[in-house]
C-alpha atoms as a PDB file:
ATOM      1  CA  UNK A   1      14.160   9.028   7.991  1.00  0.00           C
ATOM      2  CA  UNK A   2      14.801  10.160   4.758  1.00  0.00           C
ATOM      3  CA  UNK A   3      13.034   7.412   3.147  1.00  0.00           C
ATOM      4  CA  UNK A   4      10.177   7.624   5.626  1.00  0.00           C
ATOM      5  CA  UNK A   5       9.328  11.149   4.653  1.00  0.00           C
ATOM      6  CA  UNK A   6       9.088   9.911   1.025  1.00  0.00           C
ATOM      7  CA  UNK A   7       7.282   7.554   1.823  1.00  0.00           C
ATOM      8  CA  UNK A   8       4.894   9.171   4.170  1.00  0.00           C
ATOM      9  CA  UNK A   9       4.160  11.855   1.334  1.00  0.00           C
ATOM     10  CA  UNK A  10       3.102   9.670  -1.109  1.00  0.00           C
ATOM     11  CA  UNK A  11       0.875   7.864   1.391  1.00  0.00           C
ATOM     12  CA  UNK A  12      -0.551  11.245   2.745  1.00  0.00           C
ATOM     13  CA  UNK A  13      -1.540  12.897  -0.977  1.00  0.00           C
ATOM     14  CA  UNK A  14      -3.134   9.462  -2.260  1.00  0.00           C
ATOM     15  CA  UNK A  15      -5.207   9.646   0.589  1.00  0.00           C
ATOM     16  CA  UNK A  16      -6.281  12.895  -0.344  1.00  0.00           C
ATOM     17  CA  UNK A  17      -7.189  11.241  -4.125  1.00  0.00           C
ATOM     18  CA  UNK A  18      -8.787   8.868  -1.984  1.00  0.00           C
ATOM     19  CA  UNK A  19     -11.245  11.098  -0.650  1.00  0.00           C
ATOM     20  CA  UNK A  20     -13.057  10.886  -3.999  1.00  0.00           C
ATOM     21  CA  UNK A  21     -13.487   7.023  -3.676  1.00  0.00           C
ATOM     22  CA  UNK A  22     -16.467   5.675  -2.759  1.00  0.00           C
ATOM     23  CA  UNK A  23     -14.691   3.478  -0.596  1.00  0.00           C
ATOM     24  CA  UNK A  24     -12.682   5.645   1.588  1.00  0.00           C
ATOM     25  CA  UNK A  25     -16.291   6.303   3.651  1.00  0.00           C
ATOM     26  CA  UNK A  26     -16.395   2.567   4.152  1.00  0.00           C
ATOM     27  CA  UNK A  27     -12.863   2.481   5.242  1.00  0.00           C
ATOM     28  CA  UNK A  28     -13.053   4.932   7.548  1.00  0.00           C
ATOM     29  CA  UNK A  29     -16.373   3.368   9.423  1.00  0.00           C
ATOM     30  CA  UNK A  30     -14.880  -0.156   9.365  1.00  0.00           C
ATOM     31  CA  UNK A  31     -11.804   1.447  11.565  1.00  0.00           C
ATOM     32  CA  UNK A  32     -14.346   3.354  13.893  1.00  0.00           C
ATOM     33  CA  UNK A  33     -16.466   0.128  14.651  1.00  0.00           C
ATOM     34  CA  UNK A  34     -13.498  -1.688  15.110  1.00  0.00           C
ATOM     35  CA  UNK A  35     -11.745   1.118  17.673  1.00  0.00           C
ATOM     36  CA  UNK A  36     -14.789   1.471  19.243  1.00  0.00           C
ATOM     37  CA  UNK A  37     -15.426  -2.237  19.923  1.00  0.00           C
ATOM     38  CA  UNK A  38     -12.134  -2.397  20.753  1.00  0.00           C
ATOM     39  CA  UNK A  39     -11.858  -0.154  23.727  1.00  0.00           C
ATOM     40  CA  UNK A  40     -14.078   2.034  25.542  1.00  0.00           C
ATOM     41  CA  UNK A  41     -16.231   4.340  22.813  1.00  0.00           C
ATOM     42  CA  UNK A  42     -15.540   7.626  24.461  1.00  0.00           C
ATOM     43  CA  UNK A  43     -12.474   9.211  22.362  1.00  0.00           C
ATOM     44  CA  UNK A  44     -11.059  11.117  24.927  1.00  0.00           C
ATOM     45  CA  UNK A  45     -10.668   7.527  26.984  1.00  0.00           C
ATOM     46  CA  UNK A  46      -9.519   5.481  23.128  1.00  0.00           C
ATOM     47  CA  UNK A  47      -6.515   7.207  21.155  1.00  0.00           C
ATOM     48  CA  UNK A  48      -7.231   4.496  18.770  1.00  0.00           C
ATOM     49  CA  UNK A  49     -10.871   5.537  18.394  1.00  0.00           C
ATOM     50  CA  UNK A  50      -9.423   9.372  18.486  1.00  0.00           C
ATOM     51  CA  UNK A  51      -7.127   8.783  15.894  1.00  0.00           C
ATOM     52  CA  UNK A  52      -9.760   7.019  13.480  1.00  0.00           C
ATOM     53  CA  UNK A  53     -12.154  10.187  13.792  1.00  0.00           C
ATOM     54  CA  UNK A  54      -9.473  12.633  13.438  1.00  0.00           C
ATOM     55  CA  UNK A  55      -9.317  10.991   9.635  1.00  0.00           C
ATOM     56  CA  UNK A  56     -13.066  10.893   9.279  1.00  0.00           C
ATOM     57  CA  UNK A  57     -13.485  14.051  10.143  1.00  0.00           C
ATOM     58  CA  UNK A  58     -10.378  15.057   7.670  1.00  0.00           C
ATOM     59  CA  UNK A  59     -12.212  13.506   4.772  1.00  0.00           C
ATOM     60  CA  UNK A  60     -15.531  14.812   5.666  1.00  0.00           C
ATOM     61  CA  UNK A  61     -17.520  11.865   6.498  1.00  0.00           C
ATOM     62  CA  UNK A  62     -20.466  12.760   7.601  1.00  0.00           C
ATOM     63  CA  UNK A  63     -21.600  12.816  11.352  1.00  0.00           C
ATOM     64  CA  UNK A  64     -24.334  10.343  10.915  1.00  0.00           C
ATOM     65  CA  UNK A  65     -22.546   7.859   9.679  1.00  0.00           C
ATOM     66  CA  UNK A  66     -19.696   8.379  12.439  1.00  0.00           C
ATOM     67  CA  UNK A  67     -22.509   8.031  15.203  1.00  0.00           C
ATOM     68  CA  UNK A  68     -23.830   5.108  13.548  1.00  0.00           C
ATOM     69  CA  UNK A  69     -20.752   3.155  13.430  1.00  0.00           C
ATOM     70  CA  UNK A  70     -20.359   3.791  16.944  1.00  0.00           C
ATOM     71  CA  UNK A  71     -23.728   2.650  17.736  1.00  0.00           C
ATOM     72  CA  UNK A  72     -23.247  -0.676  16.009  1.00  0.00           C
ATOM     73  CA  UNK A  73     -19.868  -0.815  18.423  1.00  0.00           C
ATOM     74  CA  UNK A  74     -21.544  -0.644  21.860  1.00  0.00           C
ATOM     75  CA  UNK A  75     -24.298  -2.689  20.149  1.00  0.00           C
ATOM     76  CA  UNK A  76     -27.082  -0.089  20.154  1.00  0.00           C
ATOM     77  CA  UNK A  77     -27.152  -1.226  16.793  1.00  0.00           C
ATOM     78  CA  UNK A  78     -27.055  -4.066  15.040  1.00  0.00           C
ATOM     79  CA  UNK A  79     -23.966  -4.112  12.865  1.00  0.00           C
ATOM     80  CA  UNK A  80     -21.224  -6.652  11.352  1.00  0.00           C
ATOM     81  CA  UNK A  81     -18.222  -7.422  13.377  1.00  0.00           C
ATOM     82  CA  UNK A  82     -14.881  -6.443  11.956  1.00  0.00           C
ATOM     83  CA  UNK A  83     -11.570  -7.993  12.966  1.00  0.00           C
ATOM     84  CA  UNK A  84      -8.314  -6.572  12.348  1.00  0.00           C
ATOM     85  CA  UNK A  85      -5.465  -8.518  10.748  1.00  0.00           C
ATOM     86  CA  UNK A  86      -1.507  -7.462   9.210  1.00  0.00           C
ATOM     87  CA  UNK A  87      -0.101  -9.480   6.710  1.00  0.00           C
ATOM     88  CA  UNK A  88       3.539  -9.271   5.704  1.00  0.00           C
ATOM     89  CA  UNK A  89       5.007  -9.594   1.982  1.00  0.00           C
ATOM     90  CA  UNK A  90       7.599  -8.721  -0.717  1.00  0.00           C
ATOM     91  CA  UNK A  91       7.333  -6.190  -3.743  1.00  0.00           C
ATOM     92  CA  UNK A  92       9.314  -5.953  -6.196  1.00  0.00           C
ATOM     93  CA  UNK A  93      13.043  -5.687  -5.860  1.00  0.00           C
ATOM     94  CA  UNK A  94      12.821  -6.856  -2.689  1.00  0.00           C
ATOM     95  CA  UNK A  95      10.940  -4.133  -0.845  1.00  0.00           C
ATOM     96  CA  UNK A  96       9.091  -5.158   2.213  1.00  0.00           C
ATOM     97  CA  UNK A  97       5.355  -4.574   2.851  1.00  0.00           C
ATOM     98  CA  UNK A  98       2.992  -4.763   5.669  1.00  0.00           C
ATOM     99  CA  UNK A  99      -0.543  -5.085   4.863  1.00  0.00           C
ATOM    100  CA  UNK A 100      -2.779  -3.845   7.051  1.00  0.00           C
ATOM    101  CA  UNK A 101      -6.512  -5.000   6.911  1.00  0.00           C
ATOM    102  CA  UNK A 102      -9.970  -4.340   8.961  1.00  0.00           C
ATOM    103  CA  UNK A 103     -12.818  -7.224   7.503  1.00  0.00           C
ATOM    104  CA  UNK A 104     -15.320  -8.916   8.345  1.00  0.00           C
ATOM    105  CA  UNK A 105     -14.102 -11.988   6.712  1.00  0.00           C
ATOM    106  CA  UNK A 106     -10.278 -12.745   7.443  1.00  0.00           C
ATOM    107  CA  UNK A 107     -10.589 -15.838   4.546  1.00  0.00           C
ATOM    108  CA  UNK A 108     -11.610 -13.449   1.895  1.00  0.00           C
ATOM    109  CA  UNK A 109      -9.045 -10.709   3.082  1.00  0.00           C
ATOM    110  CA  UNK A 110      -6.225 -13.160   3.068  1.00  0.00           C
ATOM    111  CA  UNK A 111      -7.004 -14.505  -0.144  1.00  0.00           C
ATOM    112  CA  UNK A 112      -7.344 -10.966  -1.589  1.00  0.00           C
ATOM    113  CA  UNK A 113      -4.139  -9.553  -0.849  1.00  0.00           C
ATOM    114  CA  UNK A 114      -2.455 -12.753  -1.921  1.00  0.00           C
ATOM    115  CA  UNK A 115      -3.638 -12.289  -5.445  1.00  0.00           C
ATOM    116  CA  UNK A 116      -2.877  -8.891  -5.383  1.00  0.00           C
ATOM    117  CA  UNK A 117       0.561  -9.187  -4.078  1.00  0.00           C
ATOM    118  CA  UNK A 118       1.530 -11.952  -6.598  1.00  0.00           C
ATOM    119  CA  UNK A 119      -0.933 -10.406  -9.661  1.00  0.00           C
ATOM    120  CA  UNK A 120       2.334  -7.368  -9.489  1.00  0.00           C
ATOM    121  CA  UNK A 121       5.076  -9.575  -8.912  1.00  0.00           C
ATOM    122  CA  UNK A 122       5.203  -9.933  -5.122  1.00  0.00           C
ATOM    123  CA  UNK A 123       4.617 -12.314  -2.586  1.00  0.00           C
ATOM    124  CA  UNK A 124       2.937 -13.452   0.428  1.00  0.00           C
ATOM    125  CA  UNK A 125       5.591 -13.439   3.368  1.00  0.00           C
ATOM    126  CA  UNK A 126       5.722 -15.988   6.931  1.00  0.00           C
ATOM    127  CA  UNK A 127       4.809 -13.998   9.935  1.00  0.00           C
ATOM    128  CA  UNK A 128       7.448 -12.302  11.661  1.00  0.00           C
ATOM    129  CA  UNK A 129       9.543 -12.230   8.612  1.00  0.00           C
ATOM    130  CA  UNK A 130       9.236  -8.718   7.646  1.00  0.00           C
ATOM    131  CA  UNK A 131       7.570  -7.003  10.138  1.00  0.00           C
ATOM    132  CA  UNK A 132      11.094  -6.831  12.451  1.00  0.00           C
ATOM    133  CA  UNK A 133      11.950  -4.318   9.768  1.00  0.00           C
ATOM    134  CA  UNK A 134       9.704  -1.863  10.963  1.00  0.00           C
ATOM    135  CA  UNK A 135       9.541  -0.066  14.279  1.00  0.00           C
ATOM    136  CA  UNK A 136       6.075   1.536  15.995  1.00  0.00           C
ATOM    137  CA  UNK A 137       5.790   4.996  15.602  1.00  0.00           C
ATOM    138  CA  UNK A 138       3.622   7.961  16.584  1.00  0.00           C
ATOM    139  CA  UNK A 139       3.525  10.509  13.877  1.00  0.00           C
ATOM    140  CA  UNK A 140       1.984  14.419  13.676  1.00  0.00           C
ATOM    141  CA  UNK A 141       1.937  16.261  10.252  1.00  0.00           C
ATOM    142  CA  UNK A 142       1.753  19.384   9.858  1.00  0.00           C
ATOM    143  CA  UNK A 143       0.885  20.763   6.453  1.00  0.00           C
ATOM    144  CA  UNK A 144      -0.288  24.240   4.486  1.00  0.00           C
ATOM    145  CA  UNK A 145       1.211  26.272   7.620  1.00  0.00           C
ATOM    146  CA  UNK A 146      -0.345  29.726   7.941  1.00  0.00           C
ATOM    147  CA  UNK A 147       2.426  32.339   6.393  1.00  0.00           C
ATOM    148  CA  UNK A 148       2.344  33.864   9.947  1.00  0.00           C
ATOM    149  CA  UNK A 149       3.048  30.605  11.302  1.00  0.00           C
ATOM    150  CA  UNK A 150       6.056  30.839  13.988  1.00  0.00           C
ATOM    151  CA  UNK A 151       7.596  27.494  12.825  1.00  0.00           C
ATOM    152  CA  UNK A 152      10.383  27.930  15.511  1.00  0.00           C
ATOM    153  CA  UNK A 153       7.815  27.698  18.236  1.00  0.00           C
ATOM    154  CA  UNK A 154       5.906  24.900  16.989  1.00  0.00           C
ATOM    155  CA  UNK A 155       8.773  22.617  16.722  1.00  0.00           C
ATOM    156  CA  UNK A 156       9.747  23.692  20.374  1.00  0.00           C
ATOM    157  CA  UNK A 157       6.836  22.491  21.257  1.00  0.00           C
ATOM    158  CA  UNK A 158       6.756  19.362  19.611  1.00  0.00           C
ATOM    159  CA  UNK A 159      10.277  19.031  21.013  1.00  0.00           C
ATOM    160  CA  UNK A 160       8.720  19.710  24.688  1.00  0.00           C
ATOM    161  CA  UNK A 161       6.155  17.174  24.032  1.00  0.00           C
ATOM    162  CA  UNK A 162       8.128  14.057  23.504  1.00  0.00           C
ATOM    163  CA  UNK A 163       9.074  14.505  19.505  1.00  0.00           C
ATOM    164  CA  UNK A 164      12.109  12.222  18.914  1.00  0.00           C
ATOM    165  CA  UNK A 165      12.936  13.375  15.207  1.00  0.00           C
ATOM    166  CA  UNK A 166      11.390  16.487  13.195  1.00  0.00           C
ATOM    167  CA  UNK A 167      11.535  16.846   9.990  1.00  0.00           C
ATOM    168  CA  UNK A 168      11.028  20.290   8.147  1.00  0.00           C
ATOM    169  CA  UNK A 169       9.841  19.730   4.212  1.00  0.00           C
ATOM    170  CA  UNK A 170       8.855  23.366   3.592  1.00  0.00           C
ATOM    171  CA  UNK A 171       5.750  23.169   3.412  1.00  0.00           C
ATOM    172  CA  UNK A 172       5.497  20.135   6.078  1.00  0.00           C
ATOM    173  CA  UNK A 173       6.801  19.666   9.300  1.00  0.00           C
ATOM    174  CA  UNK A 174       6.433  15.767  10.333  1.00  0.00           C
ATOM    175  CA  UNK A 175       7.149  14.824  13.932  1.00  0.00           C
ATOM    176  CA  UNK A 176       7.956  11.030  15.217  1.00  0.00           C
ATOM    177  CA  UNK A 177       7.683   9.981  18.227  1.00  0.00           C
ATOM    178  CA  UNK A 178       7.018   7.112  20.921  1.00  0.00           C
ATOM    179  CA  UNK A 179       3.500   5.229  20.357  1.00  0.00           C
ATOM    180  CA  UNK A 180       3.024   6.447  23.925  1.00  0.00           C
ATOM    181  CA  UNK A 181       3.721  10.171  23.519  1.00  0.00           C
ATOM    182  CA  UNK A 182       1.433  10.914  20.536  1.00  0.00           C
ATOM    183  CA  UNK A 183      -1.019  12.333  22.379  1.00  0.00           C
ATOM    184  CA  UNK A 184       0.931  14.763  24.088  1.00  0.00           C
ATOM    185  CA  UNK A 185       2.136  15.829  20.650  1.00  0.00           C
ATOM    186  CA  UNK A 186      -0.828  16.359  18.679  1.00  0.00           C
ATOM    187  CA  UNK A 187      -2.445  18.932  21.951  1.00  0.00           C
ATOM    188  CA  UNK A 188       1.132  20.409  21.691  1.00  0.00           C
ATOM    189  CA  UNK A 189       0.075  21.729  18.376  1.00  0.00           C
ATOM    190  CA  UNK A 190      -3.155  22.735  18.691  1.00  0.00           C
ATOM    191  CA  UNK A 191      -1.967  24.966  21.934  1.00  0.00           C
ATOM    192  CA  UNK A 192       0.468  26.612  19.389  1.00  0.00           C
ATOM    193  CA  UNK A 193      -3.046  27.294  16.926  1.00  0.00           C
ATOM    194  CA  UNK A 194      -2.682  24.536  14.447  1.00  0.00           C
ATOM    195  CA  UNK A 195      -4.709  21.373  13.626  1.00  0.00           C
ATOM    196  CA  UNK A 196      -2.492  18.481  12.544  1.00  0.00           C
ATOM    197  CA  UNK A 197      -3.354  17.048   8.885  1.00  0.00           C
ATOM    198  CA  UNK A 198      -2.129  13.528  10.961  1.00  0.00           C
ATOM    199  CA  UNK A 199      -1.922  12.377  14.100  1.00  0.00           C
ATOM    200  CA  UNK A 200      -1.807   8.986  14.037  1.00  0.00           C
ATOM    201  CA  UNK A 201       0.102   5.655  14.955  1.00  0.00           C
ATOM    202  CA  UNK A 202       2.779   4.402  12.347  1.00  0.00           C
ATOM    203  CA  UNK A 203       5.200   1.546  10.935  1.00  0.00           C
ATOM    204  CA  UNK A 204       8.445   3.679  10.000  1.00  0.00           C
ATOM    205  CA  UNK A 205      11.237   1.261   8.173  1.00  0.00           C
ATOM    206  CA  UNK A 206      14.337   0.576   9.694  1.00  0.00           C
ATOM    207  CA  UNK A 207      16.281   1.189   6.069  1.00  0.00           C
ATOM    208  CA  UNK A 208      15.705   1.650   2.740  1.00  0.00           C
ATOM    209  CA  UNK A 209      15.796   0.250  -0.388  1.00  0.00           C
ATOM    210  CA  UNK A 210      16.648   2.290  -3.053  1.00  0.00           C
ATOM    211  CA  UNK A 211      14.501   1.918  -6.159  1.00  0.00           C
ATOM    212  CA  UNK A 212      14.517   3.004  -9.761  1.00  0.00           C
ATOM    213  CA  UNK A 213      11.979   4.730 -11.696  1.00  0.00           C
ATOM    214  CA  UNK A 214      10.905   1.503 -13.484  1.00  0.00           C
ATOM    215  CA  UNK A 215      10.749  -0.610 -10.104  1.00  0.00           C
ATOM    216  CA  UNK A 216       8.822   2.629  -8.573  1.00  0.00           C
ATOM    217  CA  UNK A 217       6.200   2.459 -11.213  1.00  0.00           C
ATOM    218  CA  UNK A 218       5.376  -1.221 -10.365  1.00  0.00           C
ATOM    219  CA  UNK A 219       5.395  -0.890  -6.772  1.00  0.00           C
ATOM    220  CA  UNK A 220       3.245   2.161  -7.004  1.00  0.00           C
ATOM    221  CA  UNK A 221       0.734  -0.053  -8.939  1.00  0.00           C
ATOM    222  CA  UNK A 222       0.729  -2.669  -6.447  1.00  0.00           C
ATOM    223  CA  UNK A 223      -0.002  -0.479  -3.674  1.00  0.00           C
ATOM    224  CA  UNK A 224      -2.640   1.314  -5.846  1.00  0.00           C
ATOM    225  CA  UNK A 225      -4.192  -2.265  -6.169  1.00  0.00           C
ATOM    226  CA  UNK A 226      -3.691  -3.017  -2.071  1.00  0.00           C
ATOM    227  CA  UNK A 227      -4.974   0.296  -1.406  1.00  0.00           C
ATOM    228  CA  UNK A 228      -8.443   0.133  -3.071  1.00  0.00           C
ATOM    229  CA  UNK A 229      -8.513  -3.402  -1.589  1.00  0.00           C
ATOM    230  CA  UNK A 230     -12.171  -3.082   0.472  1.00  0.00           C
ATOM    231  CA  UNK A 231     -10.567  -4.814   3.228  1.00  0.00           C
ATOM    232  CA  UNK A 232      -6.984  -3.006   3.624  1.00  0.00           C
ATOM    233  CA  UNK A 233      -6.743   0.006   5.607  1.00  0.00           C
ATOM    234  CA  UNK A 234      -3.192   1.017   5.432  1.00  0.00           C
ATOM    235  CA  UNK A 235       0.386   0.124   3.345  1.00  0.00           C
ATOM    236  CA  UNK A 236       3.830   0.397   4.655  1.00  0.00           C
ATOM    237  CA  UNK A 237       6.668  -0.084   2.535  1.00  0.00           C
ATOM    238  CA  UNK A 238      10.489   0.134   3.386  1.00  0.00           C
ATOM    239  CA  UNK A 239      11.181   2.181  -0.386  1.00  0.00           C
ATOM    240  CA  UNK A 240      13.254   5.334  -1.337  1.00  0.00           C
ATOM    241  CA  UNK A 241      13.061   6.800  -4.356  1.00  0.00           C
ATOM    242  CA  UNK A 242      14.128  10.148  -6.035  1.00  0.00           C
ATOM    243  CA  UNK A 243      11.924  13.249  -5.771  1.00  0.00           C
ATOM    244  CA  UNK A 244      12.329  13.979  -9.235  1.00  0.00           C
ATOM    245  CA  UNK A 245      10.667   9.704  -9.816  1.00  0.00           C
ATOM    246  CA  UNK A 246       8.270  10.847  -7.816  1.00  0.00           C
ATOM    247  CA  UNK A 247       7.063  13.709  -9.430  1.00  0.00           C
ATOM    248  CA  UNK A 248       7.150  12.326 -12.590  1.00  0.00           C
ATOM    249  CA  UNK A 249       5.406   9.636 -11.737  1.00  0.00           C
ATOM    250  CA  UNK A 250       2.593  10.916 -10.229  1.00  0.00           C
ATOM    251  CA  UNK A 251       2.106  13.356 -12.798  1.00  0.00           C
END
């Protein structure tokens, strides 16, 4: 889990640097069309659809565009039609990475993360041969806990819930748990007074590799390059790195 946590950080404070992107609004409509299409449009009836506004809402996109987007899923109006597509592939060093994308054009999106991928010294993988390495998770993060916060309490309740493995980081408690269960978990913690920063469905690696500060450079390029991809919604990559890389890195 170790290396999950790692890797869920990095994933959770780009996202925040995201928020400054011009594309993260797109992003974030293309995943409510496609959750609401999907399934039924109420969110209370679609976890998908729940989970999707829980991040719009996080990054403040407005509620116009929200309600449009949902519009254009039950067809009130007209709108393009997104698909939803993972691809699998190889960093450097041998780290695995899933690729997931939401387009409107699977050709172009296929294409695009094939150049990327092999522009920073990776490659496009078969099907099947990387995602085994990666199990289906629910996750619930809780960050910037009040000072007052009983942290004891919360994690009882996450426990109570169906929480499999918690993980305290100081100043973020992460919770895994069973796809089916997440849920359950998230309205745990909002009983207890706190709003998860996530609440969402995840790919959590079965291992590890370990990686150096010059192979952690290069991967964090690539995924820089994936991530502001208009077509990929979300990277997962089986990598563990020092904190001390880390830090130094992003800074």
């Amino acid at each position: 889990m170790a290396g999950h946590s790692k890797w869920a950080n990095i994933k959770y404070r780009k996202e925040r640097q995201d928020k400054k992107r011009s594309n993260l609004f797109a992003k974030l409509i293309k995943e409510i069309t496609l959750q609401a299409r999907g399934g039924d449009p109420n969110p209370e009836n679609n976890p998908g659809l729940a989970q999707a506004l829980d991040r719009a809402r996080a990054a403040n996109l407005p509620k116009d565009n929200i309600e449009r987007a949902i519009k254009r899923a039950t067809g009130e109006l007209e709108g393009v039609s997104y698909e939803e597509a993972t691809y699998e592939g190889y960093a450097n060093d041998g780290v695995a990475v899933l690729i997931r994308v939401v387009t409107d054009n699977r050709n172009r999106a296929s294409a695009s993360v094939r150049h990327i991928l092999s522009k920073h010294g990776g490659s496009m993988a078969s099907a099947g041969s990387v995602a085994w390495q990666f199990d289906r998770r629910g996750i619930v993060v809780l960050e910037d806990l009040p000072e007052n916060a009983d942290r004891d309490a919360l994690e009882m309740a996450l426990i109570e819930a169906g929480a499999e493995d918690i993980d305290d980081l100081g100043n973020t408690i992460e919770a895994t748990c069973d796809p089916s269960m997440l849920s359950a978990l998230g309205e745990a913690v909002r009983e207890q007074g706190v709003t998860p920063t996530r609440s969402e469905l995840t790919m959590i690696p079965k291992s590890t590799v370990q990686i150096d500060a010059s192979a952690a450079e290069k991967l964090l390029k690539l995924i820089d390059a994936l991530d502001e991809n208009e077509d990929v919604q979300e990277v997962f990559a089986n990598f563990d790195v020092d904190d001390e890389v880390l830090e130094k890195l992003e800074t």
